[in-house]
PDB file of N, CA and C in Angstrom:
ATOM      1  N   UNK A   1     -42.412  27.561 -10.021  1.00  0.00           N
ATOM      2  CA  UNK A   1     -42.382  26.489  -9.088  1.00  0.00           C
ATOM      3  C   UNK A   1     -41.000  25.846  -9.007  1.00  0.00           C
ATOM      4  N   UNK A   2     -40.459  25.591 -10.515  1.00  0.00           N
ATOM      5  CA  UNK A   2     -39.286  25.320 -10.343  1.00  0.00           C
ATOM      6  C   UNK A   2     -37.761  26.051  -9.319  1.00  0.00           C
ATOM      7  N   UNK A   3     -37.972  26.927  -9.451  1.00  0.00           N
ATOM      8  CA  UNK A   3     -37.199  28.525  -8.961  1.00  0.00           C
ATOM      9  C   UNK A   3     -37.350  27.945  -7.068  1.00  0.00           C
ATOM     10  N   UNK A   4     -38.322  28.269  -6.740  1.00  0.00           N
ATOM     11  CA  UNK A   4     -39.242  27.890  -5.652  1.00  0.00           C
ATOM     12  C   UNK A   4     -38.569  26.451  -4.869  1.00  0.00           C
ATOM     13  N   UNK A   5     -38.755  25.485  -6.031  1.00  0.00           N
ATOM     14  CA  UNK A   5     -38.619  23.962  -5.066  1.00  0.00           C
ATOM     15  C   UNK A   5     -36.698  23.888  -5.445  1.00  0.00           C
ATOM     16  N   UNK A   6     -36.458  24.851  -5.813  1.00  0.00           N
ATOM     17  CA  UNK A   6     -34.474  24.256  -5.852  1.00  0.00           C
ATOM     18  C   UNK A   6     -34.149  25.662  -4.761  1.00  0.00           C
ATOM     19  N   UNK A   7     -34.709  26.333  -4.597  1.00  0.00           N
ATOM     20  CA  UNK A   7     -34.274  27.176  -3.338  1.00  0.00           C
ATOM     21  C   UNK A   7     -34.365  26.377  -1.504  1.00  0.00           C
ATOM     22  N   UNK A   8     -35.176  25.126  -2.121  1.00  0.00           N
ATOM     23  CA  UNK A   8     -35.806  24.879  -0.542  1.00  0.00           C
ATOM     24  C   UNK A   8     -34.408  24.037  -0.089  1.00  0.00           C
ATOM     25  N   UNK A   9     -34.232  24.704   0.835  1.00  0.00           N
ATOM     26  CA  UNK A   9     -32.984  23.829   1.795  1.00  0.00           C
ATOM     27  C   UNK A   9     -31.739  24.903   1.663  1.00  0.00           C
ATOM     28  N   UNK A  10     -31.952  26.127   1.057  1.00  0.00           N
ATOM     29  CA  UNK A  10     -30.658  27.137   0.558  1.00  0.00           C
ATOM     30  C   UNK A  10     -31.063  28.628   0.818  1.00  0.00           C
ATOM     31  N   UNK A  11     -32.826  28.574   0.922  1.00  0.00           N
ATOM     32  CA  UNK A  11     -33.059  29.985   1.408  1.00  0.00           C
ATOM     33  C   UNK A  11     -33.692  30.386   2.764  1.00  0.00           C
ATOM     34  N   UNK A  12     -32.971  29.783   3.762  1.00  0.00           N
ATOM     35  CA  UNK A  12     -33.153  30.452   4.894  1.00  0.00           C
ATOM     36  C   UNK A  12     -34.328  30.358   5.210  1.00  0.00           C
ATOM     37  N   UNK A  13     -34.867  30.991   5.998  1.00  0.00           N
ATOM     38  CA  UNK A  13     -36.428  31.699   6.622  1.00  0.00           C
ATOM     39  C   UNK A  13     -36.661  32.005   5.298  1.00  0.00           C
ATOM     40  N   UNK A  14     -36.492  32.178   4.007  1.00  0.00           N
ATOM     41  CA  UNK A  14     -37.748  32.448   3.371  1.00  0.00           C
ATOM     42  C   UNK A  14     -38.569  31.515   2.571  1.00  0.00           C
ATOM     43  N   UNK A  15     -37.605  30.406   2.310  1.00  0.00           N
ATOM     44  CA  UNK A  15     -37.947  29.256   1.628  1.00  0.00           C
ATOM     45  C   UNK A  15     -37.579  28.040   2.531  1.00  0.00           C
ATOM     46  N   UNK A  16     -38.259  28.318   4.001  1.00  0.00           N
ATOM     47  CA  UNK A  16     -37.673  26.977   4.729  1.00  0.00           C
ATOM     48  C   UNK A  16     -38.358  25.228   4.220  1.00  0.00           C
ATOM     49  N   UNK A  17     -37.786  24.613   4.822  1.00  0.00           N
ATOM     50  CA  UNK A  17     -37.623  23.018   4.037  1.00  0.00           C
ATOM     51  C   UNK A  17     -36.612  22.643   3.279  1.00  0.00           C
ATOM     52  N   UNK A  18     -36.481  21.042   2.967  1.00  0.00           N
ATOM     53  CA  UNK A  18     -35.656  20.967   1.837  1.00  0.00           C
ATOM     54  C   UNK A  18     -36.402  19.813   0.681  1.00  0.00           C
ATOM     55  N   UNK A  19     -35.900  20.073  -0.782  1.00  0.00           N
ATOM     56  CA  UNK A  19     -36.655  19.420  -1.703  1.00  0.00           C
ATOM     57  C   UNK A  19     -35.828  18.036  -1.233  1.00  0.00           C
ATOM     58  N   UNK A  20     -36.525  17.064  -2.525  1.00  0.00           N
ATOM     59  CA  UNK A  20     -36.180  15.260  -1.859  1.00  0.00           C
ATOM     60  C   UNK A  20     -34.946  15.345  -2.830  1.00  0.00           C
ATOM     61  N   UNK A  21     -33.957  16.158  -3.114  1.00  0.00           N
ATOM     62  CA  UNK A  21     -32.337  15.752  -3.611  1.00  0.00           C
ATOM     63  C   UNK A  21     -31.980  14.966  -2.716  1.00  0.00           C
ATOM     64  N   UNK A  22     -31.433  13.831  -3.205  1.00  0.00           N
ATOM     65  CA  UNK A  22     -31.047  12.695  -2.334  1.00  0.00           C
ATOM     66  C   UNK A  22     -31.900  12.170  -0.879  1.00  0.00           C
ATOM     67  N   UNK A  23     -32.854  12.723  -1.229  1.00  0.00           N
ATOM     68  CA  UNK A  23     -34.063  12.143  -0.057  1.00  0.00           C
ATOM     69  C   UNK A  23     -33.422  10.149  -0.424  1.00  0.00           C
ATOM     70  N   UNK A  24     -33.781   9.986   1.199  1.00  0.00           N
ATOM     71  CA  UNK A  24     -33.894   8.189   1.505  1.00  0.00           C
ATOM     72  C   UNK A  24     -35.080   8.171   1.565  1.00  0.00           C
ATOM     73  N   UNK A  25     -36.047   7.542   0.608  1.00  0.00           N
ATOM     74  CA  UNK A  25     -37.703   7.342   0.749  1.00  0.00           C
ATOM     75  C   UNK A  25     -37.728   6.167   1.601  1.00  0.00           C
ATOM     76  N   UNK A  26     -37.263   5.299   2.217  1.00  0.00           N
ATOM     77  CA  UNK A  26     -37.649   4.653   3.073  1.00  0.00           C
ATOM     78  C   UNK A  26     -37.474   5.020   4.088  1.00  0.00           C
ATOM     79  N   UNK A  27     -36.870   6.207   4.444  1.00  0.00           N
ATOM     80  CA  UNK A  27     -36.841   7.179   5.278  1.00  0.00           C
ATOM     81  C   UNK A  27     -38.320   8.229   5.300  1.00  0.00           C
ATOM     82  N   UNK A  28     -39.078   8.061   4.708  1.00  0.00           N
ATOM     83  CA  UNK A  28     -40.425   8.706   4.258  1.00  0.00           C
ATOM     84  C   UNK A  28     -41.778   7.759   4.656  1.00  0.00           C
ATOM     85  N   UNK A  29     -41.513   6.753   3.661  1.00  0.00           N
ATOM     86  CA  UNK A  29     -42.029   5.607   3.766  1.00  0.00           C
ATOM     87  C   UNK A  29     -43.695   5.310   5.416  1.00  0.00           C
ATOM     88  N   UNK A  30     -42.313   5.693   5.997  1.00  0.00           N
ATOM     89  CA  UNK A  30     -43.054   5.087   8.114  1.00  0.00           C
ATOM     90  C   UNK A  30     -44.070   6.588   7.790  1.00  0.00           C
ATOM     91  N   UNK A  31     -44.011   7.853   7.816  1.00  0.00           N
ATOM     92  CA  UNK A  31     -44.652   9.204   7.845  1.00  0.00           C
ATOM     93  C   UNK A  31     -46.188   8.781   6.771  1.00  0.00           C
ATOM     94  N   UNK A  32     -46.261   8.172   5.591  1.00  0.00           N
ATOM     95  CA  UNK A  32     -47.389   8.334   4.985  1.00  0.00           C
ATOM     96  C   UNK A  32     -47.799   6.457   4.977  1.00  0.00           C
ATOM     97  N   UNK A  33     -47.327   6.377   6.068  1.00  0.00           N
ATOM     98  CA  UNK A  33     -48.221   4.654   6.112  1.00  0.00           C
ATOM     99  C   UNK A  33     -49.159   4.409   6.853  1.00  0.00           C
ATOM    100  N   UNK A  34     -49.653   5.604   7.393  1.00  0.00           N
ATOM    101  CA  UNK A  34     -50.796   5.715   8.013  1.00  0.00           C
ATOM    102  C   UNK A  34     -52.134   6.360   7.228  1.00  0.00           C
ATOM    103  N   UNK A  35     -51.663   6.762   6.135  1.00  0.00           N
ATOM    104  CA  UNK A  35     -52.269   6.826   4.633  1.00  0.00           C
ATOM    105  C   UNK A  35     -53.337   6.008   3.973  1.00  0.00           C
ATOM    106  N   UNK A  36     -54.601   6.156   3.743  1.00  0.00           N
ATOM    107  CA  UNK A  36     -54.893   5.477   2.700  1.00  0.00           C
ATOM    108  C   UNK A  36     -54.455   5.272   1.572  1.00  0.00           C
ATOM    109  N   UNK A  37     -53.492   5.776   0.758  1.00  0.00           N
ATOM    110  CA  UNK A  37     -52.620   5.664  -0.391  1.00  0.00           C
ATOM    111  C   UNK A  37     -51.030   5.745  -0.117  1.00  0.00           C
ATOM    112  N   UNK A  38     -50.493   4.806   0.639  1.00  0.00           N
ATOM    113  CA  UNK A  38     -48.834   5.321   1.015  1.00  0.00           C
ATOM    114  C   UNK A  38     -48.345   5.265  -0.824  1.00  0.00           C
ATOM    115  N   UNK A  39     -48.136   3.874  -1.273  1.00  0.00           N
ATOM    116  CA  UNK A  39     -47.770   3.546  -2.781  1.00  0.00           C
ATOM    117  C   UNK A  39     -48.143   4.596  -3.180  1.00  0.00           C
ATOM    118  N   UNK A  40     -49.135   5.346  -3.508  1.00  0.00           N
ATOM    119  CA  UNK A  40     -49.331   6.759  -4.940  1.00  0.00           C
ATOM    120  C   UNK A  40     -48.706   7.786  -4.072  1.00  0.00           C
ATOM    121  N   UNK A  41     -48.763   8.308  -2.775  1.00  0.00           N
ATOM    122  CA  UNK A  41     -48.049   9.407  -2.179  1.00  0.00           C
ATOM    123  C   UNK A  41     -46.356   9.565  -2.336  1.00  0.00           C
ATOM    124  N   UNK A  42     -46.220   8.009  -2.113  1.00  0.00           N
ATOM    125  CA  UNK A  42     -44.557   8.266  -2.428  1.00  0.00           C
ATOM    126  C   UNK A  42     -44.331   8.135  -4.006  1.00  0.00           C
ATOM    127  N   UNK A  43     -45.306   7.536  -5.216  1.00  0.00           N
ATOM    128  CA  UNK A  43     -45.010   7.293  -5.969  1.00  0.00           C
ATOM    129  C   UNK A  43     -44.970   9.018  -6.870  1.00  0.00           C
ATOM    130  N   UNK A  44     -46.067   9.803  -6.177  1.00  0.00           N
ATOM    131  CA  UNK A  44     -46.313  11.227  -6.657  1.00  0.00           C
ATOM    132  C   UNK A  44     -45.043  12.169  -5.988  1.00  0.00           C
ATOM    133  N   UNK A  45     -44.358  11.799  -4.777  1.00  0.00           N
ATOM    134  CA  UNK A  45     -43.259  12.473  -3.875  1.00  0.00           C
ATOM    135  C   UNK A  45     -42.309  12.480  -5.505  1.00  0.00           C
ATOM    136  N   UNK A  46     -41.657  11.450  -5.406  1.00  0.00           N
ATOM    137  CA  UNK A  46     -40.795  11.006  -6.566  1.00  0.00           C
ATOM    138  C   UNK A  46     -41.108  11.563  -7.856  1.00  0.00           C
ATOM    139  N   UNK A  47     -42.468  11.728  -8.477  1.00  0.00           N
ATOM    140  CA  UNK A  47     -42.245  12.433  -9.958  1.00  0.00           C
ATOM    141  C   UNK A  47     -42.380  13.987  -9.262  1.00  0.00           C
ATOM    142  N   UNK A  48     -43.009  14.501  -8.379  1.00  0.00           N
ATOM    143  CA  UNK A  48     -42.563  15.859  -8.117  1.00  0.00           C
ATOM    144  C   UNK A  48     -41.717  16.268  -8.179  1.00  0.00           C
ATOM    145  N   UNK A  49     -40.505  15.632  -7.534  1.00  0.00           N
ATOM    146  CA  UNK A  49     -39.404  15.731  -7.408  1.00  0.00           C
ATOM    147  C   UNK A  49     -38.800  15.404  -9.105  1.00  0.00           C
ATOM    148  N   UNK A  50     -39.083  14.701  -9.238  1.00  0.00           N
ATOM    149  CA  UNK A  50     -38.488  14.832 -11.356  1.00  0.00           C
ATOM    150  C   UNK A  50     -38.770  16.302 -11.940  1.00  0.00           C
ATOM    151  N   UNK A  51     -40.029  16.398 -12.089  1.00  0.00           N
ATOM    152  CA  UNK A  51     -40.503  17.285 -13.059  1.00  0.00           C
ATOM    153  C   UNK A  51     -40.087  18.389 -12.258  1.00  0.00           C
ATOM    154  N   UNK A  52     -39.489  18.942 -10.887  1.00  0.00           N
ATOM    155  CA  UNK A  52     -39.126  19.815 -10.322  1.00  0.00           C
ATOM    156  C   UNK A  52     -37.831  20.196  -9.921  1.00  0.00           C
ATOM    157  N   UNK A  53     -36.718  19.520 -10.350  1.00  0.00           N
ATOM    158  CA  UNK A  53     -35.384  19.353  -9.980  1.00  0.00           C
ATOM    159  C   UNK A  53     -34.826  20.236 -11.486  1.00  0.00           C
ATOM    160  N   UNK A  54     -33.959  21.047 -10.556  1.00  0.00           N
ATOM    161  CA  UNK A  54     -33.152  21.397 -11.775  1.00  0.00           C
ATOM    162  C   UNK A  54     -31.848  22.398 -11.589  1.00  0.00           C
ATOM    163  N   UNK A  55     -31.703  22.856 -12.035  1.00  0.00           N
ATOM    164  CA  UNK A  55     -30.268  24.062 -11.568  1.00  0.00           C
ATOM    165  C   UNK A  55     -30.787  24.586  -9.854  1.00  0.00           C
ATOM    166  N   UNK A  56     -29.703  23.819  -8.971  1.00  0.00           N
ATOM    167  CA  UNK A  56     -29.806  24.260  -7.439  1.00  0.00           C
ATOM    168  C   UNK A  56     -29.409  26.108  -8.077  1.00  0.00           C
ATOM    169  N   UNK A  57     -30.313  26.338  -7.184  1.00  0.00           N
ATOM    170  CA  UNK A  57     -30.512  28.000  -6.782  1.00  0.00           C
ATOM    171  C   UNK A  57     -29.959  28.799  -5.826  1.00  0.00           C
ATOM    172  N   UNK A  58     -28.951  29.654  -6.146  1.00  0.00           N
ATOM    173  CA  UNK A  58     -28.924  30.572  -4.454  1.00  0.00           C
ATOM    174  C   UNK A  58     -29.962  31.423  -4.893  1.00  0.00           C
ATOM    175  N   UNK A  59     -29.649  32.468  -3.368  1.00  0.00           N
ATOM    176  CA  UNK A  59     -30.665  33.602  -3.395  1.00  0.00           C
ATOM    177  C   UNK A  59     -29.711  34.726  -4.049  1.00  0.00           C
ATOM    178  N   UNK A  60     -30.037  35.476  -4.198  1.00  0.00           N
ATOM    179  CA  UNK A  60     -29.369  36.797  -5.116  1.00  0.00           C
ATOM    180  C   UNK A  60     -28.360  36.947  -4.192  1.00  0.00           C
ATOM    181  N   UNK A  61     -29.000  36.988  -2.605  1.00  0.00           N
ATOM    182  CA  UNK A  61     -28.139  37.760  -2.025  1.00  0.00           C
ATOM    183  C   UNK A  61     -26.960  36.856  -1.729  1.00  0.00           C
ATOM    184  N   UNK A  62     -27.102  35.825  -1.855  1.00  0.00           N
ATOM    185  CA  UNK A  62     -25.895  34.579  -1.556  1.00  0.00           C
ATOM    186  C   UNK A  62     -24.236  35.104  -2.349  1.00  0.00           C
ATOM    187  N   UNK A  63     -23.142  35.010  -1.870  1.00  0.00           N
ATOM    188  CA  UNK A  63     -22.182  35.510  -2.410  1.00  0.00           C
ATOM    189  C   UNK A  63     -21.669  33.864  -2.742  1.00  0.00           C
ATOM    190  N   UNK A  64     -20.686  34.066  -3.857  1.00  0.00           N
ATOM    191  CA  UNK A  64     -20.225  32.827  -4.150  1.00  0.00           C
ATOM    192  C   UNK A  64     -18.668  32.609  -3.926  1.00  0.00           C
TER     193      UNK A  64
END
């Protein structure tokens, strides 16, 4: 998973998205306030993002 969420924003079409590195959560915030739980959604966004951050990833094929 780790491998997975530090590729997102670096692998193209195969891992499209990007993880919350330097995400603005009040930039988030307006998207899950239509939520019955906005507080635990962003509060769970944020430790995902902990327990999932770690050495940014290229893809193999990435040259450096």
């Amino acid at each position: 998973g780790k491998m997975h969420y530090n590729l997102l924003g670096h692998g193209d079409h195969w891992f499209p998205g990007k993880n919350l590195k330097g995400a603005d959560y009040a930039v988030l915030e307006p998207a899950v306030r239509g939520s019955r739980f906005p507080p635990l959604i962003m509060e769970r966004l944020k430790e995902a993002d902990r327990m999932l951050q770690g050495e940014e990833k290229k893809r193999l094929s990435a040259s450096d």
